[in-house]
ModelCIF file with pLDDT and N, C-alpha, C, O atoms, coordinates in Angstrom:
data_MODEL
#
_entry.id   MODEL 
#
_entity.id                         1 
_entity.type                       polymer 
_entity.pdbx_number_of_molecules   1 
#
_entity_poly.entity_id                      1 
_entity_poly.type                           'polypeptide(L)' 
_entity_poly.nstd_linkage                   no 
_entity_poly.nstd_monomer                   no 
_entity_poly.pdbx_seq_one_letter_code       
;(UNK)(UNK)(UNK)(UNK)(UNK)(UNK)(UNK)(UNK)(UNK)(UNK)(UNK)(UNK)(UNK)(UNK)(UNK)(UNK)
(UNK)(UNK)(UNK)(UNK)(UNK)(UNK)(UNK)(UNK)(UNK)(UNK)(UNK)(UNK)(UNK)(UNK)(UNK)(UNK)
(UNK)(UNK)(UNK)(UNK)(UNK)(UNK)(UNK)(UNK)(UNK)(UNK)(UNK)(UNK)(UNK)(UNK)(UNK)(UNK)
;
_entity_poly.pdbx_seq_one_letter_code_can   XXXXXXXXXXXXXXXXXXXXXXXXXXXXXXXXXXXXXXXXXXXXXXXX 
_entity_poly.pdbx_strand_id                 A 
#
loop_
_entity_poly_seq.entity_id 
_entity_poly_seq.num 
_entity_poly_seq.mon_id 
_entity_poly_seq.hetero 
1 1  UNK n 
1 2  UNK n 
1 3  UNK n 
1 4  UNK n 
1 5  UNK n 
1 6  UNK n 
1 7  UNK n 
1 8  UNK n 
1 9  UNK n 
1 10 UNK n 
1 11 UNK n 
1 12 UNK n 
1 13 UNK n 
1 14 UNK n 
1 15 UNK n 
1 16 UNK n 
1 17 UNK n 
1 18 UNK n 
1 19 UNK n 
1 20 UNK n 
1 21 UNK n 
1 22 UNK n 
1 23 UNK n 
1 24 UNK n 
1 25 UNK n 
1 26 UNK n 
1 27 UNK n 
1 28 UNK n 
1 29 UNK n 
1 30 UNK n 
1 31 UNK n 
1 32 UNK n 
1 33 UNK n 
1 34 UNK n 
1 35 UNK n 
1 36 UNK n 
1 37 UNK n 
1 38 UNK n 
1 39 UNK n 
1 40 UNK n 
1 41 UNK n 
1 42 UNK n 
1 43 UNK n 
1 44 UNK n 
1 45 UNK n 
1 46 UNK n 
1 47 UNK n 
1 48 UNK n 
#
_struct_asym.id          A 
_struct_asym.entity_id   1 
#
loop_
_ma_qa_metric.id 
_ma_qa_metric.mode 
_ma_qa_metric.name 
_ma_qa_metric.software_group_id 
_ma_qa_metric.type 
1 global pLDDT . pLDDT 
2 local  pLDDT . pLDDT 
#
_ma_qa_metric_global.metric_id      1 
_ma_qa_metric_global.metric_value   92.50 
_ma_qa_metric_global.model_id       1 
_ma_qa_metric_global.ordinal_id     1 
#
loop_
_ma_qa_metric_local.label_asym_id 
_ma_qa_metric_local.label_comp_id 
_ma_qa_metric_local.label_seq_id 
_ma_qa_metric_local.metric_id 
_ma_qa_metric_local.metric_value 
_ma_qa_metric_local.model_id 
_ma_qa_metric_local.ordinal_id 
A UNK 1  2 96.00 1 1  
A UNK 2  2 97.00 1 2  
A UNK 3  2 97.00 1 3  
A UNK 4  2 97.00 1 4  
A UNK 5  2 96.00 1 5  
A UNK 6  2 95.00 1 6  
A UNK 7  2 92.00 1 7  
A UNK 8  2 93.00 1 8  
A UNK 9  2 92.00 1 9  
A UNK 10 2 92.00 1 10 
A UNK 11 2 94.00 1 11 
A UNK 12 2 94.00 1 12 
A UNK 13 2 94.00 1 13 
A UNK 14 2 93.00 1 14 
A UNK 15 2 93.00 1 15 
A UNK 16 2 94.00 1 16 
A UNK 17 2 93.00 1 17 
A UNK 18 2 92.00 1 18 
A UNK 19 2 93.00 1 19 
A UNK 20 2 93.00 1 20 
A UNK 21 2 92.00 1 21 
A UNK 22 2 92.00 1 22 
A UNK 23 2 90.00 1 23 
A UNK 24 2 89.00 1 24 
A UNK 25 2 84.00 1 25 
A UNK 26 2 80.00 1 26 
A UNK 27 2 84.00 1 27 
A UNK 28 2 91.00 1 28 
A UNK 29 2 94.00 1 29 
A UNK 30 2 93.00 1 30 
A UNK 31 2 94.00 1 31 
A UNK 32 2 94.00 1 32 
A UNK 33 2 90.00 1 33 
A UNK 34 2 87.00 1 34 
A UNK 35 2 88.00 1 35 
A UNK 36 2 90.00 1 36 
A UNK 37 2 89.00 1 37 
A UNK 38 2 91.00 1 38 
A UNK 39 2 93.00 1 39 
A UNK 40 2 94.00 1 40 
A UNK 41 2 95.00 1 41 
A UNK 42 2 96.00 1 42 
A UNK 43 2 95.00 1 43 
A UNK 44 2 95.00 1 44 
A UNK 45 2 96.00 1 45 
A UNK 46 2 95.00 1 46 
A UNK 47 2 95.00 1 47 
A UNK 48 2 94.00 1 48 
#
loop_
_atom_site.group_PDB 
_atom_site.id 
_atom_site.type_symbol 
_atom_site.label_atom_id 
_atom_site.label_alt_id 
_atom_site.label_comp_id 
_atom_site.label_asym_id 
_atom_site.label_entity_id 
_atom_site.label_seq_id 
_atom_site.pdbx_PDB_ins_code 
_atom_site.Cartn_x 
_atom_site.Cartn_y 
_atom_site.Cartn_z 
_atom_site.occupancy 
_atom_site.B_iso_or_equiv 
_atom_site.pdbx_formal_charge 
_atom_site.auth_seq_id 
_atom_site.auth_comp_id 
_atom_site.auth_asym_id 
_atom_site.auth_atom_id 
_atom_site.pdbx_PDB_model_num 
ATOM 1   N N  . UNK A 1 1  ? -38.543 -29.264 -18.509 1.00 96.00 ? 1  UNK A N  1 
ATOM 2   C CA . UNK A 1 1  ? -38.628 -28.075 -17.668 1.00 96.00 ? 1  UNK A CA 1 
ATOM 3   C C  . UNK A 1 1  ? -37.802 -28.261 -16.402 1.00 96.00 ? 1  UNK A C  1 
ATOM 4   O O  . UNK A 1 1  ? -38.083 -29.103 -15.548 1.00 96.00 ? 1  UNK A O  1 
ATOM 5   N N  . UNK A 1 2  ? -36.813 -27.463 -16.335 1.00 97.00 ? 2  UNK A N  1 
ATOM 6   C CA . UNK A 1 2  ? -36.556 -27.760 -14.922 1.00 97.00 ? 2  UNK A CA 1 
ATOM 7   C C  . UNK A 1 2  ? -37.152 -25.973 -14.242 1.00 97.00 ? 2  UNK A C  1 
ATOM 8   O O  . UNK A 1 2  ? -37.052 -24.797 -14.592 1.00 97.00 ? 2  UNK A O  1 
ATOM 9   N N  . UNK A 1 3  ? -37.718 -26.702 -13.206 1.00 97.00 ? 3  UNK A N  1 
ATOM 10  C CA . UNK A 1 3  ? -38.709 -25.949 -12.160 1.00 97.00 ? 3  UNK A CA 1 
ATOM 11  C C  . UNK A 1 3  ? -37.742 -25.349 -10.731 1.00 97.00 ? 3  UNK A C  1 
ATOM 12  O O  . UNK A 1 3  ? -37.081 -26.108 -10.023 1.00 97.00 ? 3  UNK A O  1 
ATOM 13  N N  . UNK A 1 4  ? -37.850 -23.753 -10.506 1.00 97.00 ? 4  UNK A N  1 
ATOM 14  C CA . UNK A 1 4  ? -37.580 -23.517 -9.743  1.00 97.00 ? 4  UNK A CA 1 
ATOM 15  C C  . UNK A 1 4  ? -37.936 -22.563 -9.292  1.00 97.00 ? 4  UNK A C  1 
ATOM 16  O O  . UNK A 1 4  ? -38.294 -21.524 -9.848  1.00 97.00 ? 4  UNK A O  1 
ATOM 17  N N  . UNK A 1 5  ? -37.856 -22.889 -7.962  1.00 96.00 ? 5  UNK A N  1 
ATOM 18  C CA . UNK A 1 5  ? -38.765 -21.356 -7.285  1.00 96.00 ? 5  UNK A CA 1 
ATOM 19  C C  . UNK A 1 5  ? -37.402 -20.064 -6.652  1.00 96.00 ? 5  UNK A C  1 
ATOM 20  O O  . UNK A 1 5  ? -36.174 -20.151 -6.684  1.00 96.00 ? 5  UNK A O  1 
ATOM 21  N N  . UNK A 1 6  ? -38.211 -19.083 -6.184  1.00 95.00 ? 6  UNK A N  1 
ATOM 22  C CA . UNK A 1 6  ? -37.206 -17.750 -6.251  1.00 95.00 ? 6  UNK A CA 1 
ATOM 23  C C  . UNK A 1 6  ? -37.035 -17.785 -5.196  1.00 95.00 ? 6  UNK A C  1 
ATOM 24  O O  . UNK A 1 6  ? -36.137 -17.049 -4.788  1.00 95.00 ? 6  UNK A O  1 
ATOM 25  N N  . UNK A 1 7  ? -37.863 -18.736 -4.062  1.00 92.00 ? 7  UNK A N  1 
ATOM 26  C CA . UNK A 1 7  ? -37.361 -18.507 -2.598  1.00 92.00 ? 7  UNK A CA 1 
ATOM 27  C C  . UNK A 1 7  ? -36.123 -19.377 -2.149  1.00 92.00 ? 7  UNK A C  1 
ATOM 28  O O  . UNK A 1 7  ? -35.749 -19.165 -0.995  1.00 92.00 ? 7  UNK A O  1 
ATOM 29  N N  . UNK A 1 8  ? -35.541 -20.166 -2.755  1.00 93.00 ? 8  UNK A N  1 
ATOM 30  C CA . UNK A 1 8  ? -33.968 -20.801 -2.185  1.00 93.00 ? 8  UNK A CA 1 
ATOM 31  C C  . UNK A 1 8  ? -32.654 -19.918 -2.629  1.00 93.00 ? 8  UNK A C  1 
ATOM 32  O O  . UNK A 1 8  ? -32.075 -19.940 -3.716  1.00 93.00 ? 8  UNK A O  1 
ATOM 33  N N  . UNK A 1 9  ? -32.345 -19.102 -1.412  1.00 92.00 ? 9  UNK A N  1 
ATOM 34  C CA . UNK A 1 9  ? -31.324 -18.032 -1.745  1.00 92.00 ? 9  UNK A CA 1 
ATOM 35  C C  . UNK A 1 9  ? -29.939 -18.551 -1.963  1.00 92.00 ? 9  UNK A C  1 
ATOM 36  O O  . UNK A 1 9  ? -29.035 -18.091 -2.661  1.00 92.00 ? 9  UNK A O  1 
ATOM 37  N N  . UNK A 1 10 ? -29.996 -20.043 -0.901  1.00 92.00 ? 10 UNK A N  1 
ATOM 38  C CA . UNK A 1 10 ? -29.193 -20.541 -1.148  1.00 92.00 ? 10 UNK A CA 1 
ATOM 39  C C  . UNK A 1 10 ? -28.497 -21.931 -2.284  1.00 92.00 ? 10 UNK A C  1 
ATOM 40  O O  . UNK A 1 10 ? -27.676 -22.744 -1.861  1.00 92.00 ? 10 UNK A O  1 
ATOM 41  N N  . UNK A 1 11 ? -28.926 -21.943 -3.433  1.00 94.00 ? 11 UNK A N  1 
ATOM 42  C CA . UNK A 1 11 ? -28.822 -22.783 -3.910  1.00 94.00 ? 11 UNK A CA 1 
ATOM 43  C C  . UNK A 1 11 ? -27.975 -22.690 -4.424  1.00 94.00 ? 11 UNK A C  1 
ATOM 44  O O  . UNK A 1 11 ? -27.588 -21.522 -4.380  1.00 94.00 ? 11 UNK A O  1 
ATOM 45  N N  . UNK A 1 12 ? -27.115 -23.546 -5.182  1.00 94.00 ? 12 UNK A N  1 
ATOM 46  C CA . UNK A 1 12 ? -25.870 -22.957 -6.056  1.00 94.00 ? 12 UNK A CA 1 
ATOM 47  C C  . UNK A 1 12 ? -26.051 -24.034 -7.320  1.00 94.00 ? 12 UNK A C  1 
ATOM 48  O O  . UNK A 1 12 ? -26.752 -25.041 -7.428  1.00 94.00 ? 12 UNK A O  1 
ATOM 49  N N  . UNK A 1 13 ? -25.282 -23.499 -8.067  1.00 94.00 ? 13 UNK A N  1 
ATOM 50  C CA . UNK A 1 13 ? -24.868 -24.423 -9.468  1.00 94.00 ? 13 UNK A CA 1 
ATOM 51  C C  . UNK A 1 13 ? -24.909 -25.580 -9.641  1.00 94.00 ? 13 UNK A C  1 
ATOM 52  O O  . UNK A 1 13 ? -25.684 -26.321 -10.245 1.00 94.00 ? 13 UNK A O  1 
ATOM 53  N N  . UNK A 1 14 ? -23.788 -25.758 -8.924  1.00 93.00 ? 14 UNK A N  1 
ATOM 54  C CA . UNK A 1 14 ? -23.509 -27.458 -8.554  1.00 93.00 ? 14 UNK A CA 1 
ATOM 55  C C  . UNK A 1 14 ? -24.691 -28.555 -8.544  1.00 93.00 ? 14 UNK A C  1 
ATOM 56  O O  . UNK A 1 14 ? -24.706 -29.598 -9.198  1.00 93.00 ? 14 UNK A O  1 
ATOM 57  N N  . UNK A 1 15 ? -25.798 -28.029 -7.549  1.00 93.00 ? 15 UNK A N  1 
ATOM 58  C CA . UNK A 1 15 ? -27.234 -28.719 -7.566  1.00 93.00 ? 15 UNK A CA 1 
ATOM 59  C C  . UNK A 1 15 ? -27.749 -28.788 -8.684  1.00 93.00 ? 15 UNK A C  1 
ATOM 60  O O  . UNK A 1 15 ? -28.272 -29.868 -8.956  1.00 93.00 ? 15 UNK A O  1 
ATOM 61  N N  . UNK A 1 16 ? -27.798 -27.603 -9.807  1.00 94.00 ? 16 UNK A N  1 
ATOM 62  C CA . UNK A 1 16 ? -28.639 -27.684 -10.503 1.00 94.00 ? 16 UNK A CA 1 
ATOM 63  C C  . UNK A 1 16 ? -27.867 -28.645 -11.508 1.00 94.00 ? 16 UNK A C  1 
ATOM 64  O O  . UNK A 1 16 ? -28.574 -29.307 -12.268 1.00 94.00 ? 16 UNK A O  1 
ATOM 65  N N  . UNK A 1 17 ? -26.413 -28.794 -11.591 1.00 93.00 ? 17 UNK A N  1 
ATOM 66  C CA . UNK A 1 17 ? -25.998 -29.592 -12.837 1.00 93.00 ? 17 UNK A CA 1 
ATOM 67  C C  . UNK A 1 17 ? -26.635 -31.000 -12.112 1.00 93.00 ? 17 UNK A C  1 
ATOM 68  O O  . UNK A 1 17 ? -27.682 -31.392 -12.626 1.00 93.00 ? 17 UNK A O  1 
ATOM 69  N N  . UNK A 1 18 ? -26.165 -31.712 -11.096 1.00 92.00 ? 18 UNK A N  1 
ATOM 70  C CA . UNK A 1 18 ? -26.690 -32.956 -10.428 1.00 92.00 ? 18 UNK A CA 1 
ATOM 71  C C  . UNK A 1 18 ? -28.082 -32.945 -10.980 1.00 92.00 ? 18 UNK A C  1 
ATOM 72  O O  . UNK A 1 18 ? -28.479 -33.869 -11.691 1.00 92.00 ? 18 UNK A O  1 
ATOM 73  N N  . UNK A 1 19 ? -28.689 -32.114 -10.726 1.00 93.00 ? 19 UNK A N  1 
ATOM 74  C CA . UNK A 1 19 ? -30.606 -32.447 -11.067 1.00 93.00 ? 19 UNK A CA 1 
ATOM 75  C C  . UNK A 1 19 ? -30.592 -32.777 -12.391 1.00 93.00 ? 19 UNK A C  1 
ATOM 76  O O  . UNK A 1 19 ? -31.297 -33.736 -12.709 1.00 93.00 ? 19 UNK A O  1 
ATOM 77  N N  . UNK A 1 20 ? -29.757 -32.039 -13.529 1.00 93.00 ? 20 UNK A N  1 
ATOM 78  C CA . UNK A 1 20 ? -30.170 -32.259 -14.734 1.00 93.00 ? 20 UNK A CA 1 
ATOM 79  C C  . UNK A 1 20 ? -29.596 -33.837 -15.456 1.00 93.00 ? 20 UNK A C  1 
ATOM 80  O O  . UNK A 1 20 ? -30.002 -34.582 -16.348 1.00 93.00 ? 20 UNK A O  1 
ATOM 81  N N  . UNK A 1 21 ? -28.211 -33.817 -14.314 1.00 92.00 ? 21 UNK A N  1 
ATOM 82  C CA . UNK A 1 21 ? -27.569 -35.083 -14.567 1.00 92.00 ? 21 UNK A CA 1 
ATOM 83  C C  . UNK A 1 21 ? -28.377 -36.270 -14.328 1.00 92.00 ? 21 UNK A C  1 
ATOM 84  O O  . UNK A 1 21 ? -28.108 -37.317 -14.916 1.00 92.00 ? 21 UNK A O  1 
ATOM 85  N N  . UNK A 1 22 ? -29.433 -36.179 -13.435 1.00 92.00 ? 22 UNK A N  1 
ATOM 86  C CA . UNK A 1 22 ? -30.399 -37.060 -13.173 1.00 92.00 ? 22 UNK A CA 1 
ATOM 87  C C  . UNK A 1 22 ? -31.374 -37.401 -14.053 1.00 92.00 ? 22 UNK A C  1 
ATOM 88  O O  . UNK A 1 22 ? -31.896 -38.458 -14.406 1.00 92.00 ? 22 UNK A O  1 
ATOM 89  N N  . UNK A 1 23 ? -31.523 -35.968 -14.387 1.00 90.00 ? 23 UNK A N  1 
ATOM 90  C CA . UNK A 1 23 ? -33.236 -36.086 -15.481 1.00 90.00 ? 23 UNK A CA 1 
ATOM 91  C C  . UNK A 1 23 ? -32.407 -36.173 -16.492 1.00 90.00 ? 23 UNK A C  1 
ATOM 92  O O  . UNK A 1 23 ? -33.248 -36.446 -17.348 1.00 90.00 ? 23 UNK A O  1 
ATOM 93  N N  . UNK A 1 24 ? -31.411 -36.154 -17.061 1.00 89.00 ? 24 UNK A N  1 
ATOM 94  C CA . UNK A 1 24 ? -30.769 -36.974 -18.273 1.00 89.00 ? 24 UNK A CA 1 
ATOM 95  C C  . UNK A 1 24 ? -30.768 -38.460 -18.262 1.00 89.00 ? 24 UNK A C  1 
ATOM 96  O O  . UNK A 1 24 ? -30.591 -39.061 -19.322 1.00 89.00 ? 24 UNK A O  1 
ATOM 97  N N  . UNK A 1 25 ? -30.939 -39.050 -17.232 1.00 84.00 ? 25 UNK A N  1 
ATOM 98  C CA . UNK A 1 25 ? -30.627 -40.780 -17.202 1.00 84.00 ? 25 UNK A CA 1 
ATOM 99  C C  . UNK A 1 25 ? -32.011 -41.620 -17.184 1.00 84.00 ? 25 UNK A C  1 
ATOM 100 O O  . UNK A 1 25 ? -32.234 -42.826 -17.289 1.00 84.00 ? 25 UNK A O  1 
ATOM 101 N N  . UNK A 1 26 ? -32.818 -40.536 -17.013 1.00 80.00 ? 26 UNK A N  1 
ATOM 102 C CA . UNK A 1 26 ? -34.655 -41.299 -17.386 1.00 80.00 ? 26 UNK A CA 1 
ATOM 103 C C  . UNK A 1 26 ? -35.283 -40.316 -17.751 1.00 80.00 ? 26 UNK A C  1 
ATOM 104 O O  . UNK A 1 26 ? -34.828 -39.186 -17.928 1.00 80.00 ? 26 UNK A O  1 
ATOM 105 N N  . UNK A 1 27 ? -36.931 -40.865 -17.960 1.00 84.00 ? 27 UNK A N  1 
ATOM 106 C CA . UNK A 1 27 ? -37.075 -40.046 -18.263 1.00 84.00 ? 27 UNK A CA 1 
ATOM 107 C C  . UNK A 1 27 ? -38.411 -39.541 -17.663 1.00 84.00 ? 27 UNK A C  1 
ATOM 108 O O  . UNK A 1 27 ? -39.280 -39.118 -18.426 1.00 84.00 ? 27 UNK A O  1 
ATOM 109 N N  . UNK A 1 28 ? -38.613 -39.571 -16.287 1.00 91.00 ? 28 UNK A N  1 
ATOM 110 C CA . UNK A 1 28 ? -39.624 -39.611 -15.530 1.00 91.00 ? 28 UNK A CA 1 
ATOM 111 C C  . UNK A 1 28 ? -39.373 -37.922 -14.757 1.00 91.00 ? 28 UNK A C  1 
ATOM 112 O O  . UNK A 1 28 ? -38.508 -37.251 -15.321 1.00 91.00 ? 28 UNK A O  1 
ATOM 113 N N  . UNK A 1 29 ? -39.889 -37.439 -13.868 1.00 94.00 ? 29 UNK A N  1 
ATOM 114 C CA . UNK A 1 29 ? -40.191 -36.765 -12.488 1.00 94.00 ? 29 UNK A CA 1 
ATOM 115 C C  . UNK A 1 29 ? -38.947 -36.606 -12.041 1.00 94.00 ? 29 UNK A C  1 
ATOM 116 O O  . UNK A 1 29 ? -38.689 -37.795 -11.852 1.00 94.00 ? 29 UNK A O  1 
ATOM 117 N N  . UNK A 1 30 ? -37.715 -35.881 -11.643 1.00 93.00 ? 30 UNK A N  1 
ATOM 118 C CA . UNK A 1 30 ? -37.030 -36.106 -11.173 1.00 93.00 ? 30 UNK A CA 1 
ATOM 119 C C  . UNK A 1 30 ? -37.099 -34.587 -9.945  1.00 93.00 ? 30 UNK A C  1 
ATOM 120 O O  . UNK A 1 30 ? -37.310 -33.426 -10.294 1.00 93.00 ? 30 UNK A O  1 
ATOM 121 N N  . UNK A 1 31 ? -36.817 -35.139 -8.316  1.00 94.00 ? 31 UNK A N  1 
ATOM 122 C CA . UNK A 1 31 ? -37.177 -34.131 -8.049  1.00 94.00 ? 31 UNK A CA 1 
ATOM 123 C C  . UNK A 1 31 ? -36.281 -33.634 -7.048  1.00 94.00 ? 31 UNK A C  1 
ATOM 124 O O  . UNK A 1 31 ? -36.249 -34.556 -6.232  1.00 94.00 ? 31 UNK A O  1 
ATOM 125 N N  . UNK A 1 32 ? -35.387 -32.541 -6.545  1.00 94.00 ? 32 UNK A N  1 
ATOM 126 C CA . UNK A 1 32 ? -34.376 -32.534 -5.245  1.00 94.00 ? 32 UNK A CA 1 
ATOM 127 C C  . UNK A 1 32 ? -34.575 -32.876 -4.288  1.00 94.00 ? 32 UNK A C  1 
ATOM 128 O O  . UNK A 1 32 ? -35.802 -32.923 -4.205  1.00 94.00 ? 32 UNK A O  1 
ATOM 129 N N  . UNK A 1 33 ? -34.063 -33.247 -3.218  1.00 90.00 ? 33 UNK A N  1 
ATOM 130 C CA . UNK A 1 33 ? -34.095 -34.251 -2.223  1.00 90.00 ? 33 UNK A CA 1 
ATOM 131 C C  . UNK A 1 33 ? -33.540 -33.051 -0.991  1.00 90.00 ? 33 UNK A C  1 
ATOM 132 O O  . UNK A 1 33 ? -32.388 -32.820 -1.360  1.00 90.00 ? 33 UNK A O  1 
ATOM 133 N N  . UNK A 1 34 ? -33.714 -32.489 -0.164  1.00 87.00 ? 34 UNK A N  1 
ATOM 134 C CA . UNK A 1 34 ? -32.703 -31.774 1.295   1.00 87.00 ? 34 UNK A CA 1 
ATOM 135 C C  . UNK A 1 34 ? -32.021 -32.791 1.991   1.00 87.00 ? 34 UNK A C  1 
ATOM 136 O O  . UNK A 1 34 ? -31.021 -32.490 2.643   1.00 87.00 ? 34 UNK A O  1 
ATOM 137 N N  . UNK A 1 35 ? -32.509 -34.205 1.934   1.00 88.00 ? 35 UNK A N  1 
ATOM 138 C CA . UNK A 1 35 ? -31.817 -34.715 2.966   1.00 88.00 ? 35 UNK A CA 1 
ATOM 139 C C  . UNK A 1 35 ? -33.250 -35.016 4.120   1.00 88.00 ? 35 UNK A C  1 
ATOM 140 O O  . UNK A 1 35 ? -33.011 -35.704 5.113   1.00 88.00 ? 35 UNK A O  1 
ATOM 141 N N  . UNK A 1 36 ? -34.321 -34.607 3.968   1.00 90.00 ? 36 UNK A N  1 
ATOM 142 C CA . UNK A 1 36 ? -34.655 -34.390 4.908   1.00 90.00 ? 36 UNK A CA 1 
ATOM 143 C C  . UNK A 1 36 ? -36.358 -35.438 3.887   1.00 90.00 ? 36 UNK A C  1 
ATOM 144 O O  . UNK A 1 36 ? -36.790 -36.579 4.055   1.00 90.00 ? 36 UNK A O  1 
ATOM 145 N N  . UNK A 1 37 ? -36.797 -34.333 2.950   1.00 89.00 ? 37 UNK A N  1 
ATOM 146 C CA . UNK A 1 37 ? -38.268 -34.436 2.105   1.00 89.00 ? 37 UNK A CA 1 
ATOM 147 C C  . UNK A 1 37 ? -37.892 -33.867 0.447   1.00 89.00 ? 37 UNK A C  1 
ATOM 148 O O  . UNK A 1 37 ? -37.094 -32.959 0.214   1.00 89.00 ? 37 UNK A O  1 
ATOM 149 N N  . UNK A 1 38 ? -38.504 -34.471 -0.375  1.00 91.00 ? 38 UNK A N  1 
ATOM 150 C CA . UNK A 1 38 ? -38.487 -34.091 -1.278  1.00 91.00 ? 38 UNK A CA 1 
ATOM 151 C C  . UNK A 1 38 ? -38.853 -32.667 -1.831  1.00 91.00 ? 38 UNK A C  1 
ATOM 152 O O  . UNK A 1 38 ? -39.855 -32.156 -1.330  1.00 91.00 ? 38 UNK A O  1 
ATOM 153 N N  . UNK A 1 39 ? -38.190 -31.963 -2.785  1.00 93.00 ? 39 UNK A N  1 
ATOM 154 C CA . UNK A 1 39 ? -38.399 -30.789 -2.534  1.00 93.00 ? 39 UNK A CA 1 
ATOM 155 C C  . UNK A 1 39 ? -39.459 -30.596 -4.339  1.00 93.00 ? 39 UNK A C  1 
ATOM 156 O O  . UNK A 1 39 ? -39.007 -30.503 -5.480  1.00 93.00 ? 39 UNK A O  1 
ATOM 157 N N  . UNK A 1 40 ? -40.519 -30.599 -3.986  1.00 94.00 ? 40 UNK A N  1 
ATOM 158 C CA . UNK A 1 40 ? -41.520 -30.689 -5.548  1.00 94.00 ? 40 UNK A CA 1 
ATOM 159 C C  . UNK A 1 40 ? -41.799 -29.680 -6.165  1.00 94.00 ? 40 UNK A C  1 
ATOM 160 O O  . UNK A 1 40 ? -42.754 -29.804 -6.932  1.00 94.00 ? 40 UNK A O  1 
ATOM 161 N N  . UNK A 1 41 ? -40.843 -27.743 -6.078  1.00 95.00 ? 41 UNK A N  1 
ATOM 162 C CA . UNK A 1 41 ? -40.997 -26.724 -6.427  1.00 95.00 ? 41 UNK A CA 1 
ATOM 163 C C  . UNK A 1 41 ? -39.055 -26.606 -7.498  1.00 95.00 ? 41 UNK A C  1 
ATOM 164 O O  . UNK A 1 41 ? -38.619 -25.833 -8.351  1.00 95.00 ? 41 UNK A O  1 
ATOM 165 N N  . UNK A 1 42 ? -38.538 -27.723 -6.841  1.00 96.00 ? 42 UNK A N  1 
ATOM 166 C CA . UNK A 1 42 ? -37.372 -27.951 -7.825  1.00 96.00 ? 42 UNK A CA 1 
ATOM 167 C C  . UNK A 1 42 ? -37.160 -28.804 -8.091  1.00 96.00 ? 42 UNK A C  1 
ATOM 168 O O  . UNK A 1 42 ? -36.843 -29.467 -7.104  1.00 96.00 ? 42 UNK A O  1 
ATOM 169 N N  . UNK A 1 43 ? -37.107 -29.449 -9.139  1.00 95.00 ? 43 UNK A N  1 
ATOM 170 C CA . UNK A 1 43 ? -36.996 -30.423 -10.169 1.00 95.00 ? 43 UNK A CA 1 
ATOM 171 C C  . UNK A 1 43 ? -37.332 -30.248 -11.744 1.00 95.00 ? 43 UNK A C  1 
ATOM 172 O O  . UNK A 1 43 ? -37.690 -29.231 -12.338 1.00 95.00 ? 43 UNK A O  1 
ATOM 173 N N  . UNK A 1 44 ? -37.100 -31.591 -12.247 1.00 95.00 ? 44 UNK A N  1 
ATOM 174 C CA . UNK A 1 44 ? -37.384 -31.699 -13.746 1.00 95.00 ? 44 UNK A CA 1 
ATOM 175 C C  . UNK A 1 44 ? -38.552 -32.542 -14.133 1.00 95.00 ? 44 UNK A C  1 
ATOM 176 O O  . UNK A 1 44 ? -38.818 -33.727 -13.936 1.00 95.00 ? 44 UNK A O  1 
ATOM 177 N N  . UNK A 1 45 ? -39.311 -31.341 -14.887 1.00 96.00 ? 45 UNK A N  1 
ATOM 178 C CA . UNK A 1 45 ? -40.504 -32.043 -15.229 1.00 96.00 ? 45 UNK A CA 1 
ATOM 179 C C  . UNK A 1 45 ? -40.222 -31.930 -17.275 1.00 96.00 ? 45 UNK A C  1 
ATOM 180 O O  . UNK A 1 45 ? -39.847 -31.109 -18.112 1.00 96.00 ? 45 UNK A O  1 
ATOM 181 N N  . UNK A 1 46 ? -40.618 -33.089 -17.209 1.00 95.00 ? 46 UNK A N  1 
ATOM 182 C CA . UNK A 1 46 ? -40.653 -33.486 -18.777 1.00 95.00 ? 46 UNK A CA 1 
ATOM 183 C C  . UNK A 1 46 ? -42.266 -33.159 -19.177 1.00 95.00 ? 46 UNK A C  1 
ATOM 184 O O  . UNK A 1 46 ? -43.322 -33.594 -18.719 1.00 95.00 ? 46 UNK A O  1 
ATOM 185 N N  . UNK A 1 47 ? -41.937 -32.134 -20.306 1.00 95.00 ? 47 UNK A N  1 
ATOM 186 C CA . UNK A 1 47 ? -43.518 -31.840 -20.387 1.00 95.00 ? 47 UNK A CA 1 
ATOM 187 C C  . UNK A 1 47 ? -44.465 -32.686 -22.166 1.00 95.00 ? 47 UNK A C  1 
ATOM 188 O O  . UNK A 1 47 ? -44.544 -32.338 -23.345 1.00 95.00 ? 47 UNK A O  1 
ATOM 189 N N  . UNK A 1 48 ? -44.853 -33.585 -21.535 1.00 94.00 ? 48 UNK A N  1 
ATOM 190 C CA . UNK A 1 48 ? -44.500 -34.944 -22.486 1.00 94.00 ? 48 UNK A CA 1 
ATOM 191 C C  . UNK A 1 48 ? -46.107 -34.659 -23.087 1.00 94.00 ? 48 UNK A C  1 
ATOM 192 O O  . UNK A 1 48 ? -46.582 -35.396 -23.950 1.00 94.00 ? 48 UNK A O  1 
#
């Protein structure tokens, strides 16, 4: 599953290929990062 919410107006493409490029290389939680806190309304959840 990759998880996303409707309130980031600004997000673009680019992020979402990186996220999936991530949750392709394990196979755990993978979740976006701002730079700042983890962001736990976008990411990839493996629904195992």
């Amino acid at each position: 599953l990759l998880l996303c919410p409707v309130d980031m107006p600004w997000l673009g493409e680019s992020s979402l290929r990186l996220l999936l490029q991530a949750g392709a290389q394990q196979p755990d939680i993978v979740l976006a990062h701002d730079g700042i806190r983890a962001q736990p309304l976008l990411g990839i959840y493996p629904a195992t």
